[in-house]
Protein backbone atom coordinates (compact mmCIF):
# COMPACT_ATOMS: atom_id res chain seq x y z
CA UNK A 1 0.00 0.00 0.00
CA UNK A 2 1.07 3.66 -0.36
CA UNK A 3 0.54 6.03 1.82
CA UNK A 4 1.69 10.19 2.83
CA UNK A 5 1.73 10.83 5.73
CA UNK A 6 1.62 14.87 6.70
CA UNK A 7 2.89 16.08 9.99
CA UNK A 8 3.51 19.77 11.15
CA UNK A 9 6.62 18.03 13.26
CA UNK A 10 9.03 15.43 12.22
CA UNK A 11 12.19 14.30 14.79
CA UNK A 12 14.88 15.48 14.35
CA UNK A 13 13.99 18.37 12.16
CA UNK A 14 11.57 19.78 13.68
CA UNK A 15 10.64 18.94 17.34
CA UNK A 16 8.34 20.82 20.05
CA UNK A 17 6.68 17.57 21.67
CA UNK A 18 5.71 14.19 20.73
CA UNK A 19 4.09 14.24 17.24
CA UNK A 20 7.52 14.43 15.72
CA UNK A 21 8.42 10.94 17.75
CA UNK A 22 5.52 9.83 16.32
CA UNK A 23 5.34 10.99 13.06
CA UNK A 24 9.02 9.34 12.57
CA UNK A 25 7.97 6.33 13.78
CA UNK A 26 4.99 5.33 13.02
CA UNK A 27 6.01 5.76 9.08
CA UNK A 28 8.83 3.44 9.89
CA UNK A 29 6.85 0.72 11.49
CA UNK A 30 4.50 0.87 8.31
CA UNK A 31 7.65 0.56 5.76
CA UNK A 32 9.24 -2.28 7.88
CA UNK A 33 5.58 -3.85 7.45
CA UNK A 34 6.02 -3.78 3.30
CA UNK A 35 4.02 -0.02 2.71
CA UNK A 36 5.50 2.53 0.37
CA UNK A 37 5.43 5.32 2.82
CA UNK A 38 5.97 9.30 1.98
CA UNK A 39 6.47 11.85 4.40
CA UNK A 40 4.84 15.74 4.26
CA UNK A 41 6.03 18.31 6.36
CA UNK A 42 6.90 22.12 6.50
CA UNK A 43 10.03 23.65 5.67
CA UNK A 44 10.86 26.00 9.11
CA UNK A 45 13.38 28.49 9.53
CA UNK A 46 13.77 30.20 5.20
């Protein structure tokens, strides 16, 4: 399956609490399960 995930964190880019833990790892659980995963986030700090 494919699937994008979009999160307005991602660890270790951008990090103020535990969606970025979460949005790193729950995409990597999903790959290491077979799934074609993409990742969405925001470009901070330009």
């Amino acid at each position: 399956m494919k699937i994008v995930s979009i999160s307005s964190e991602l660890a270790p880019f951008s990090k103020t609490g535990g969606l970025a833990d979460v949005a790193r790892s729950l995409p990597k659980a999903l790959q290491r399960l077979g799934h074609k995963v993409i990742i969405i986030t925001p470009l901070y700090g330009l």
